[in-house]
Protein backbone atom coordinates (compact mmCIF):
# COMPACT_ATOMS: atom_id res chain seq x y z
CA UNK A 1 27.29 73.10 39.39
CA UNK A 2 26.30 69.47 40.88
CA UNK A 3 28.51 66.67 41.19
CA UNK A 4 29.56 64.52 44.35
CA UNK A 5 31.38 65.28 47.24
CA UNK A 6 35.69 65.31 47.34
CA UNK A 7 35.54 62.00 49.92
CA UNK A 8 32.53 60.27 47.64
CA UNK A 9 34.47 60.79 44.23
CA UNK A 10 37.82 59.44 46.02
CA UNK A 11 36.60 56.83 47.59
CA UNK A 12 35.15 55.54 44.05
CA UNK A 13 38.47 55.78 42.68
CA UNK A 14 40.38 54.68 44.69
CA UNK A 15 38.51 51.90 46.92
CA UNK A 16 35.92 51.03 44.47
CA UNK A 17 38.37 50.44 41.58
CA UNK A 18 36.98 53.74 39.72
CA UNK A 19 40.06 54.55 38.06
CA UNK A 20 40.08 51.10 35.81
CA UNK A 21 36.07 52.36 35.75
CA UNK A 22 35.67 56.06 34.69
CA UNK A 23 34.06 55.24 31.45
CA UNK A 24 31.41 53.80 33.61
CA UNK A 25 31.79 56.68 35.95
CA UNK A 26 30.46 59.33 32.73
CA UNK A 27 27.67 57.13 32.42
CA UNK A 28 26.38 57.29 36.14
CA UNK A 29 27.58 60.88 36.27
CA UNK A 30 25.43 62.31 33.35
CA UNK A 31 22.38 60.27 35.08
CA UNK A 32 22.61 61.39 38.43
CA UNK A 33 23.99 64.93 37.25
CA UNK A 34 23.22 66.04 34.03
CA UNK A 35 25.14 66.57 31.32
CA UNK A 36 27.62 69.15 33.52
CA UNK A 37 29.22 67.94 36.42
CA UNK A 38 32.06 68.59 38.55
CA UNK A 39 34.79 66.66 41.09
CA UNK A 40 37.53 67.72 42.70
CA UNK A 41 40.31 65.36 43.38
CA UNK A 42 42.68 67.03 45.93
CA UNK A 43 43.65 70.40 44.01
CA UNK A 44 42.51 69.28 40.49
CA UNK A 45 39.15 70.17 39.68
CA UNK A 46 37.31 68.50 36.72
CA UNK A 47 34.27 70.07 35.11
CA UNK A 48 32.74 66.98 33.17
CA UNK A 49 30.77 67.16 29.98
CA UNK A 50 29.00 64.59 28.79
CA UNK A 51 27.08 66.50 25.92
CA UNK A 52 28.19 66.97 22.34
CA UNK A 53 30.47 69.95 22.72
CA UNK A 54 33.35 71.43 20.30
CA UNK A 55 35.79 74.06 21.03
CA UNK A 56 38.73 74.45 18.94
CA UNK A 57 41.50 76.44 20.40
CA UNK A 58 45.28 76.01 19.63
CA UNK A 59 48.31 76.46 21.49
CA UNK A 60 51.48 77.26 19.64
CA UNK A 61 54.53 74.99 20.49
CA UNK A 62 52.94 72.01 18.95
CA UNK A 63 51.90 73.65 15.93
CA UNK A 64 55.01 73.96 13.34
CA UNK A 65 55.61 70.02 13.83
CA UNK A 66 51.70 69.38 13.52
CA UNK A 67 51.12 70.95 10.78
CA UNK A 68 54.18 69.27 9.06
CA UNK A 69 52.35 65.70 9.94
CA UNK A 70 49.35 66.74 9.01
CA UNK A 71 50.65 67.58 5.43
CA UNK A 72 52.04 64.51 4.98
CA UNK A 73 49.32 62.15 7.15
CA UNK A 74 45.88 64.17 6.99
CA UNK A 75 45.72 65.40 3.22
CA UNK A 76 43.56 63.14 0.84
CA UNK A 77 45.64 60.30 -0.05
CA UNK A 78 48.22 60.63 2.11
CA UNK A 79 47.86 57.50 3.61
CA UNK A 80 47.79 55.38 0.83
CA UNK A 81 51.10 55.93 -0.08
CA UNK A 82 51.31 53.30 3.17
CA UNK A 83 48.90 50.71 1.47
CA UNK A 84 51.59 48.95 -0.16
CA UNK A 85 53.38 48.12 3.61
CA UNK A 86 49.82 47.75 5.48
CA UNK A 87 49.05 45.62 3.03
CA UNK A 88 52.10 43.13 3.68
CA UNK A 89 51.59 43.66 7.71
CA UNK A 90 48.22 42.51 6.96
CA UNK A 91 48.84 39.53 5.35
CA UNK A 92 51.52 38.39 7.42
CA UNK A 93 48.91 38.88 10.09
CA UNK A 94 46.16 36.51 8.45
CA UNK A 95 49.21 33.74 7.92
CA UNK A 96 49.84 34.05 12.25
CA UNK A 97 45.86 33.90 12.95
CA UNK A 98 45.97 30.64 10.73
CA UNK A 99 49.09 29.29 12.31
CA UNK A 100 47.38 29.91 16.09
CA UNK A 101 44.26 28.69 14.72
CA UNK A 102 45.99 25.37 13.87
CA UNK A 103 47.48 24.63 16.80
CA UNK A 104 44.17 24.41 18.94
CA UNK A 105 41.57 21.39 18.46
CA UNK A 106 38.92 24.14 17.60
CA UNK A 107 40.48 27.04 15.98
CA UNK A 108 40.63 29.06 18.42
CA UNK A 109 43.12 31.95 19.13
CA UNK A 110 43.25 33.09 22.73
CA UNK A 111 44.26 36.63 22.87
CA UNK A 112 43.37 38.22 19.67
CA UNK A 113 44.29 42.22 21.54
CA UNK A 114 48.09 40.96 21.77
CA UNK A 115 48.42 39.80 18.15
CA UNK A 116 46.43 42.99 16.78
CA UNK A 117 49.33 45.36 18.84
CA UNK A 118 51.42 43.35 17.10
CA UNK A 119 49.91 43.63 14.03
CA UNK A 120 49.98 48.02 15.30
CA UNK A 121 53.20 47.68 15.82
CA UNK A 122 54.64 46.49 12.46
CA UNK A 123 52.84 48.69 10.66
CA UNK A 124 53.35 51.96 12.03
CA UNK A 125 57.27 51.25 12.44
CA UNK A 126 57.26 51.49 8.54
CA UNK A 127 55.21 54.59 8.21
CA UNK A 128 57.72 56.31 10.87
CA UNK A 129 60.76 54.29 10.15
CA UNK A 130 60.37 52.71 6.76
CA UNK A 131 61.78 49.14 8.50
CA UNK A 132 60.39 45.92 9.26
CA UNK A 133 59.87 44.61 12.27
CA UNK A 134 59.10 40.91 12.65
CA UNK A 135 56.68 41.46 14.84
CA UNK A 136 54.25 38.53 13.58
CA UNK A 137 56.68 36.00 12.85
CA UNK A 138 57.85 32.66 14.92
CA UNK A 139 59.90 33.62 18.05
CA UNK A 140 63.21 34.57 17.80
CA UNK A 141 65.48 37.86 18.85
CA UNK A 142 63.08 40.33 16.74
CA UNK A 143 59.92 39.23 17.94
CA UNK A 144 61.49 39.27 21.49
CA UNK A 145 62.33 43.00 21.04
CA UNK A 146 59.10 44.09 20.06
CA UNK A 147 56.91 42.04 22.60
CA UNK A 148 59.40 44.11 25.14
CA UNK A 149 58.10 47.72 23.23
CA UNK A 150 54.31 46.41 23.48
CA UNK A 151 54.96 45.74 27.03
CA UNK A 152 56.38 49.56 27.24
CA UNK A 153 53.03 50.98 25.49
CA UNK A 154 51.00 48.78 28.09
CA UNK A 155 52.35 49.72 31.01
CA UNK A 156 52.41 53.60 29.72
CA UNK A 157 49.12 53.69 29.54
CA UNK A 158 48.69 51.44 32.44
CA UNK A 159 50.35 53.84 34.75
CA UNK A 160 49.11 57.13 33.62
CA UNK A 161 46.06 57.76 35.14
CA UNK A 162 47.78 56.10 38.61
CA UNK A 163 50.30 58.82 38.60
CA UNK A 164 48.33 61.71 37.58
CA UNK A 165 45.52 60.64 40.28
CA UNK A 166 48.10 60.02 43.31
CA UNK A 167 49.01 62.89 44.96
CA UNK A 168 52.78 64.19 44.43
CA UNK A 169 53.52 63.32 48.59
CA UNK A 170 52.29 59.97 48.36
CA UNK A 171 53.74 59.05 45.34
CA UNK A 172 57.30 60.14 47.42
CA UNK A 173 56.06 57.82 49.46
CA UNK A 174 55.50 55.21 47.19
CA UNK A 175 57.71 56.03 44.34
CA UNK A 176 57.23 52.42 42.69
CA UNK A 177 54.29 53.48 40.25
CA UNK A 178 56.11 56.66 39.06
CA UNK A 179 59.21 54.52 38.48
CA UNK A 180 58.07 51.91 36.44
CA UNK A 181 55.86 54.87 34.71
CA UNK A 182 59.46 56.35 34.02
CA UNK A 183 61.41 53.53 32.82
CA UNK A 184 58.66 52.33 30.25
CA UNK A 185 58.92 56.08 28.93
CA UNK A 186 62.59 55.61 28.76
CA UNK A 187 62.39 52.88 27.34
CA UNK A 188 59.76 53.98 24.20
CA UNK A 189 62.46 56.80 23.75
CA UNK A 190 64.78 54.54 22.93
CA UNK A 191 63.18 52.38 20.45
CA UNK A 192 62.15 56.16 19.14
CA UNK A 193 65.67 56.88 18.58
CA UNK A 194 66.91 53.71 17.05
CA UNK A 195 64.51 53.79 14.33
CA UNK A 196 65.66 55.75 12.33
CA UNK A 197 68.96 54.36 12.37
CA UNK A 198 66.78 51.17 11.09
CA UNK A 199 65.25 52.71 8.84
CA UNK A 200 66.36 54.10 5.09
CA UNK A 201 69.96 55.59 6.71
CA UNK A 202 69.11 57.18 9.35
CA UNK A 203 68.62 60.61 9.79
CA UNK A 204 72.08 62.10 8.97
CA UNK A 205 70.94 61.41 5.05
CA UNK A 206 66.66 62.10 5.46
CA UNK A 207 67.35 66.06 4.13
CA UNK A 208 68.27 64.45 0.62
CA UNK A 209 65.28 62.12 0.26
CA UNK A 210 61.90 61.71 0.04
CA UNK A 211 59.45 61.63 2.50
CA UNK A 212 58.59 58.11 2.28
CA UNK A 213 58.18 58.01 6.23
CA UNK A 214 57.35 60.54 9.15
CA UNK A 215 61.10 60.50 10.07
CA UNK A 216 61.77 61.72 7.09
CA UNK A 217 59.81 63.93 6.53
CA UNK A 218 60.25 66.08 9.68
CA UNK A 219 64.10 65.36 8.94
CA UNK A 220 63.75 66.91 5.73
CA UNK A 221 61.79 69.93 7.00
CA UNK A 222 65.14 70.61 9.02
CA UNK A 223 62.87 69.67 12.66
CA UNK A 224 65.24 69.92 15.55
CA UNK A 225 66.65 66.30 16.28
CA UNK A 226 65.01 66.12 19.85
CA UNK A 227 61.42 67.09 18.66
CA UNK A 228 61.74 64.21 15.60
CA UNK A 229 62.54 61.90 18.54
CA UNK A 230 59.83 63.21 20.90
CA UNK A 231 57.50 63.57 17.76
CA UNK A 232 57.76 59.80 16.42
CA UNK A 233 58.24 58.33 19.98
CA UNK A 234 54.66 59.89 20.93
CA UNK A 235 53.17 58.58 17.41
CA UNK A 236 54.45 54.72 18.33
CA UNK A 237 52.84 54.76 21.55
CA UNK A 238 49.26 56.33 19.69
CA UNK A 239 49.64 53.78 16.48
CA UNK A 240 50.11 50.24 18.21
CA UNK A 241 47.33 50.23 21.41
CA UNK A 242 44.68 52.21 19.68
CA UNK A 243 44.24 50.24 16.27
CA UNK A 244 44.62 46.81 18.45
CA UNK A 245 41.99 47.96 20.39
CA UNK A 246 39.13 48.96 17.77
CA UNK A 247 40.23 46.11 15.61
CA UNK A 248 39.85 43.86 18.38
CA UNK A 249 36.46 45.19 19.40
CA UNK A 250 35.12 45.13 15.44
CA UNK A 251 35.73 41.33 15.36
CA UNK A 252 34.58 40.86 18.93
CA UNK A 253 30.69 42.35 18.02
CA UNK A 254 30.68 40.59 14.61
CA UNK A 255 31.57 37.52 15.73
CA UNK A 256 28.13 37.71 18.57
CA UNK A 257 26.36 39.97 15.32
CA UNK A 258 26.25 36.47 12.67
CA UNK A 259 24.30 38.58 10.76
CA UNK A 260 26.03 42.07 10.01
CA UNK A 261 29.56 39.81 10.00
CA UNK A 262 27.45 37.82 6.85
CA UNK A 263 26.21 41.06 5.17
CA UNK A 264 29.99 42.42 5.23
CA UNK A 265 31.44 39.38 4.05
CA UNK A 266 28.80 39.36 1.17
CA UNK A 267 30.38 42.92 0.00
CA UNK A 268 34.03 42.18 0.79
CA UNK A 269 33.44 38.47 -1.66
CA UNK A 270 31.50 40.55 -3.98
CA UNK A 271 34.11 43.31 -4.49
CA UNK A 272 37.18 40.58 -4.40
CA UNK A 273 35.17 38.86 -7.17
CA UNK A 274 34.75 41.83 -9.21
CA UNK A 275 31.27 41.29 -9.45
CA UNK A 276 29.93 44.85 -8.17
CA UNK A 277 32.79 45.97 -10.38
CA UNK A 278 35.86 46.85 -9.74
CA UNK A 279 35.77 50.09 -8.21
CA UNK A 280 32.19 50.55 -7.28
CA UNK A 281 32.05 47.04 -5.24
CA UNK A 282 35.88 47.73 -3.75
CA UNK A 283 34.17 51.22 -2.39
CA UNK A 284 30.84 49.50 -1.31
CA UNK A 285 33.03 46.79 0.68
CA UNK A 286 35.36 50.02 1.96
CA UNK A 287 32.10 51.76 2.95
CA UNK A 288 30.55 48.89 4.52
CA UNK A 289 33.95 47.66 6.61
CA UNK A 290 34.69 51.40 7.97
CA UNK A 291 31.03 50.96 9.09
CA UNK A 292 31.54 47.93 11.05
CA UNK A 293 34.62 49.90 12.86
CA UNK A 294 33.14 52.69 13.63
CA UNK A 295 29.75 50.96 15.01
CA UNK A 296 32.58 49.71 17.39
CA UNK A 297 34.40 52.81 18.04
CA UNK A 298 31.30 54.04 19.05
CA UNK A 299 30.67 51.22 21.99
CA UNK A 300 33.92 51.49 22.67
CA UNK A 301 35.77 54.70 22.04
CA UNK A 302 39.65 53.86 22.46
CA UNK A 303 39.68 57.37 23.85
CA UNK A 304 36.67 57.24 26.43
CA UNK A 305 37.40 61.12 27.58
CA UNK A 306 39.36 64.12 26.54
CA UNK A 307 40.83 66.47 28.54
CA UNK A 308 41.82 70.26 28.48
CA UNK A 309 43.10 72.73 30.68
CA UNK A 310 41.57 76.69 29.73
CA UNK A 311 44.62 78.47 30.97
CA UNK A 312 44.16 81.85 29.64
CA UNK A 313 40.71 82.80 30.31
CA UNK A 314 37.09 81.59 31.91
CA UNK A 315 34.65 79.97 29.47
CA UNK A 316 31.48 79.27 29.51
CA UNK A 317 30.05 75.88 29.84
CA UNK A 318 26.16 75.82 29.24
CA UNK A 319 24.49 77.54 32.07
CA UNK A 320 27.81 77.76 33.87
CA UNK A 321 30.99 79.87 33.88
CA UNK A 322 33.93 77.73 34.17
CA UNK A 323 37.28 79.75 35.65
CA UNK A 324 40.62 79.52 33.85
CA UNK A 325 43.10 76.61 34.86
CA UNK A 326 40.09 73.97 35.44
CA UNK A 327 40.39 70.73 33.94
CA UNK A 328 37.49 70.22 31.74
CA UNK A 329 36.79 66.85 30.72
CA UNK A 330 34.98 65.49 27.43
CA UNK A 331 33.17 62.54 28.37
CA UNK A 332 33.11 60.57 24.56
CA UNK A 333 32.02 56.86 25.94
CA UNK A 334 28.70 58.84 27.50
CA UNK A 335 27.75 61.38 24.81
CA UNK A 336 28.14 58.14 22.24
CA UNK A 337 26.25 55.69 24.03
CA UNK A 338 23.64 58.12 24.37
CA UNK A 339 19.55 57.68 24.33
CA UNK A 340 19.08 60.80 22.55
CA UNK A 341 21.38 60.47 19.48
CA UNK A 342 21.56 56.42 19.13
CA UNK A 343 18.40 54.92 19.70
CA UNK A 344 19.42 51.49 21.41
CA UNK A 345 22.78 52.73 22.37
CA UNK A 346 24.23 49.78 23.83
CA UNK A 347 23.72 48.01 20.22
CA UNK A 348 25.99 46.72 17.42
CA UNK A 349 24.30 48.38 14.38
CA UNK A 350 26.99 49.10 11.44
CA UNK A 351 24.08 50.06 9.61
CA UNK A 352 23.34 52.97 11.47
CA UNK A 353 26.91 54.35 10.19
CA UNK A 354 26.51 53.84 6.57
CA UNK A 355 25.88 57.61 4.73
CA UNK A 356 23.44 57.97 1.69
CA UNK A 357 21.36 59.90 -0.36
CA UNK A 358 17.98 60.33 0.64
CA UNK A 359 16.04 57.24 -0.94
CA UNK A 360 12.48 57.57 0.88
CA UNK A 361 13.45 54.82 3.06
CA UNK A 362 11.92 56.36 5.81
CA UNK A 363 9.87 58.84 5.53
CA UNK A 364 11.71 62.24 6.74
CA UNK A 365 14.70 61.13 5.78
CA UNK A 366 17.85 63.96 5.08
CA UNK A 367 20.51 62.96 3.03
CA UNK A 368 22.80 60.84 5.05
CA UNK A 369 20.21 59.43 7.90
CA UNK A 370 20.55 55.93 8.76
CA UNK A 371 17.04 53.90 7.61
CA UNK A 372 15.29 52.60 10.93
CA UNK A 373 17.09 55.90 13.20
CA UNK A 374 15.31 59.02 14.04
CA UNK A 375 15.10 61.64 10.96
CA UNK A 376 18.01 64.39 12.08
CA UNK A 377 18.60 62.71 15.72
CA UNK A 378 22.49 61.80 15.59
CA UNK A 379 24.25 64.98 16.75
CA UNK A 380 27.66 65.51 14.62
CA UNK A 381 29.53 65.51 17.36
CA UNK A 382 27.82 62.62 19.44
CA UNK A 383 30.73 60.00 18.05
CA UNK A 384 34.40 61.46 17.69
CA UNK A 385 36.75 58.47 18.17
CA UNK A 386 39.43 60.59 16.47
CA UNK A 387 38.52 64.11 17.70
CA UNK A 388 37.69 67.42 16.04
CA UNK A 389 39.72 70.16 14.46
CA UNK A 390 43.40 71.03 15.15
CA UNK A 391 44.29 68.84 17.69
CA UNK A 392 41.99 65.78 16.26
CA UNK A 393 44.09 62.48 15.80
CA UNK A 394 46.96 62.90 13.15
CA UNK A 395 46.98 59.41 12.07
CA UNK A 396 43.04 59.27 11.59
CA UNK A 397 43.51 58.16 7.32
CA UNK A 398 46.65 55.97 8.46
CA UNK A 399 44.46 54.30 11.56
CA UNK A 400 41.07 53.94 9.04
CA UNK A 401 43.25 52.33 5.88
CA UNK A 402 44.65 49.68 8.94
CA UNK A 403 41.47 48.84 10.15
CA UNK A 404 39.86 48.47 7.03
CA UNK A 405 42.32 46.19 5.17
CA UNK A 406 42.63 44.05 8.54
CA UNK A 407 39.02 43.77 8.79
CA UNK A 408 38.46 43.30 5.18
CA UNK A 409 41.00 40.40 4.19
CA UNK A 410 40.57 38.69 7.77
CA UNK A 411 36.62 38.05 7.17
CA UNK A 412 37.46 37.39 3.24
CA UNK A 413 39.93 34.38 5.44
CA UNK A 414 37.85 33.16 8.34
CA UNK A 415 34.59 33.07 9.57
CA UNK A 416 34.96 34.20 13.19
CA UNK A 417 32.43 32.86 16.16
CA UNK A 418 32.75 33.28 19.84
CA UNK A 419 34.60 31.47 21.99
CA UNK A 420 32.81 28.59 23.28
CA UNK A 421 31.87 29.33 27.01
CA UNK A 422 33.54 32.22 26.58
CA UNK A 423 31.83 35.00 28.83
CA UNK A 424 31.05 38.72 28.07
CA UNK A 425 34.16 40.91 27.62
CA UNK A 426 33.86 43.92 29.52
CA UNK A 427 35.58 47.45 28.98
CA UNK A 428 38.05 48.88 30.83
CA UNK A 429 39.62 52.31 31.16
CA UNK A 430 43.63 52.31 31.31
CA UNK A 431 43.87 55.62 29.75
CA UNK A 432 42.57 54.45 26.77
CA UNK A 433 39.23 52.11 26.28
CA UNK A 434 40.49 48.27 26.55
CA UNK A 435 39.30 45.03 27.06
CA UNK A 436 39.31 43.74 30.73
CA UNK A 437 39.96 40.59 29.63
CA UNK A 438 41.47 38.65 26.80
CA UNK A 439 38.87 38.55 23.89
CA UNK A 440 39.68 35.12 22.62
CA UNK A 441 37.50 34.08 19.15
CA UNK A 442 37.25 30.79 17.15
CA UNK A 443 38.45 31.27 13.14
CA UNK A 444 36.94 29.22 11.21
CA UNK A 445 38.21 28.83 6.98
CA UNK A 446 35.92 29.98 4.42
């Protein structure tokens, strides 16, 4: 199998600033290699694939709490028994983007990534806790609190890939990285634990209710104490980064895309107005705002690679058999930025994600091909910001109805532009997909 040299892949991680870079690295890798390659970094060899793959294998110690969340997260409707609280984050969220907006000479808020993980924040404390936050209020002792969790999350996934990548004898050496990788851990476990205790009663009383959170609900389902902790203390650190960061990306392309941001508005007013009626224009606007997000989730998958380790047997890989115990790496930000399956890959087309009927558009059309893309081209599994099968993302519904109703009532609100001067915003990988530098946008009121 091809792939570059131990002291060539090193070097580019370590000297040439590859680790903030390995989406870019997939990218180069699939040109120079194919769509198999491998790298070994010290004992750790990675087989890299950067084709539309699935395999769906399951372990077992995950599974009794999994499929407990996925009952009460993944079934149809689940998550809008959460509308009601998303709803209220959201709107406290388009109050603070008017409130920053106001206080500069052109309406322009700074650092729209920190107010959306914010925004992450407060709402997925009430689906695991069932409290409020205060996350996107004035300053005072709660907001204080949280901005010290955020900083936990950041420096979590900050720190990740520098641990694994550093050998064990040099981080010895330098324990600092694995330290500070510790203590934000701790400290995530200990805003785990607490909620509850914010929440509805903590969980002493959570057998005797409802499941009108996650806590609950695993309470309920007599889950050992530790794994409830471990359980919703994993789910705050997925739920605040990842919706900040898609959310943050969605606005980012409409506001340089004037014209899909118009078309989207145009359904969103419609629907509000009632003139599509009621439920057909509320589902066109739905349609056409989960399009917008995941045309960006597709540029910018918050999870650029996935990674597995086949412990109990070989498998085989294309043309190649893999041995047990290697690290195999999905390479998502490649296989959906891809020639083959997205004609003009590097593009901001919402359109391309909208499903229909076949309407003789274009002519070869099958029902659900984008008008203007290749008849058939987009592989099903070219795009998977949320993963496939058992282990896909548990709060997929809960993640969608967030970006949806954020996207929806903030472009009903403002008009949002660029920055003036501002530069391109590049991508960066710190575990997950983020911006290198703060995306700052100019709100204007419709």
């Amino acid at each position: 199998m091809p792939g570059p040299s131990s002291p060539a892949f090193i070097f580019e991680l370590l000297c040439r600033g590859g680790v903030r870079r390995l989406h870019e690295m997939q990218v180069h890798g699939r040109a120079r290699f194919g769509p198999l390659w491998k790298a070994r970094f010290g004992p750790v060899l990675t087989v890299h694939v950067a084709a539309p793959r699935s395999w769906l294998r399951e372990g077992e110690a995950w599974r009794g709490p999994r499929r407990l969340l996925a009952r009460g997260l993944l079934r149809p409707g689940a998550a809008e028994a959460f509308a009601g609280p998303v709803a209220a984050a959201v709107a406290e969220l388009v109050a603070r983007l008017r409130r920053l907006r106001r206080q500069h000479p052109r309406g322009i808020v700074p650092d729209i990534g920190a107010e959306f993980n914010r925004f992450g924040l407060e709402a997925i404390s009430w689906v695991l806790f069932s409290s409020r936050l205060g996350c996107l209020g004035d300053a005072g002792e709660a907001t204080a609190a949280t901005e010290g969790v955020i900083r936990c999350v950041g420096a979590v996934l900050a720190l990740t890939l520098v641990t694994m990548a550093l050998p064990r004898p040099l981080l010895r050496l330098v324990p600092a990285p694995w330290d500070a990788f510790c203590r934000a851990w701790d400290q995530l476990f200990a805003f785990g634990t607490r909620g509850p205790a914010r929440g509805r009663g903590g969980l002493a009383g959570a057998a005797g209710r409802g499941a009108a959170c996650v806590t609950d609900l695993l309470a309920r389902e007599r889950v050992p104490v530790g794994s409830i902790y471990g359980n919703v203390t994993e789910l705050l650190l997925a739920g605040v980064d990842t919706v900040a960061s898609t959310l943050a990306w969605s606005l980012y392309e409409l506001a340089r895309n004037p014209a899909a941001q118009a078309a989207l508005h145009r359904e969103l007013a419609a629907a509000a107005d009632g003139r599509d009626g009621a439920t057909d224009g509320g589902a066109t606007a739905a349609t056409r705002s989960g399009a917008g997000a995941a045309a960006a989730a597709a540029l910018y998958p918050v999870i650029p690679a996935n990674a597995r380790v086949v412990s109990d047997c070989d498998i085989r890989v294309g043309d190649y058999l893999v041995p047990r115990q290697t690290l195999i790496t999905l390479c998502h930000y490649a296989t959906s930025r891809d020639s083959r399956f997205f004609p003009a890959p590097d593009a901001f087309r919402p359109e391309r994600w909208l499903r229909h009927g076949d309407t003789g558009d274009t002519p070869g059309d099958a029902p659900g091909d984008t008008p203007g893309d290749t008849p058939g081209s987009r592989h099903p599994f070219a795009s998977l910001p949320f993963g496939l099968g058992p282990r896909s993302c548990v709060g997929r519904r809960l993640a969608e109805l967030q970006l949806h109703m954020a996207l929806a009532q903030i472009l009903l609100h403002f008009e949002v532009r660029p920055e003036p001067g501002g530069g391109r915003v590049r991508p960066m990988t710190r575990t997950l997909l983020a911006p290198a530098a703060p995306i700052g946008l100019r709100f204007l009121e419709r």
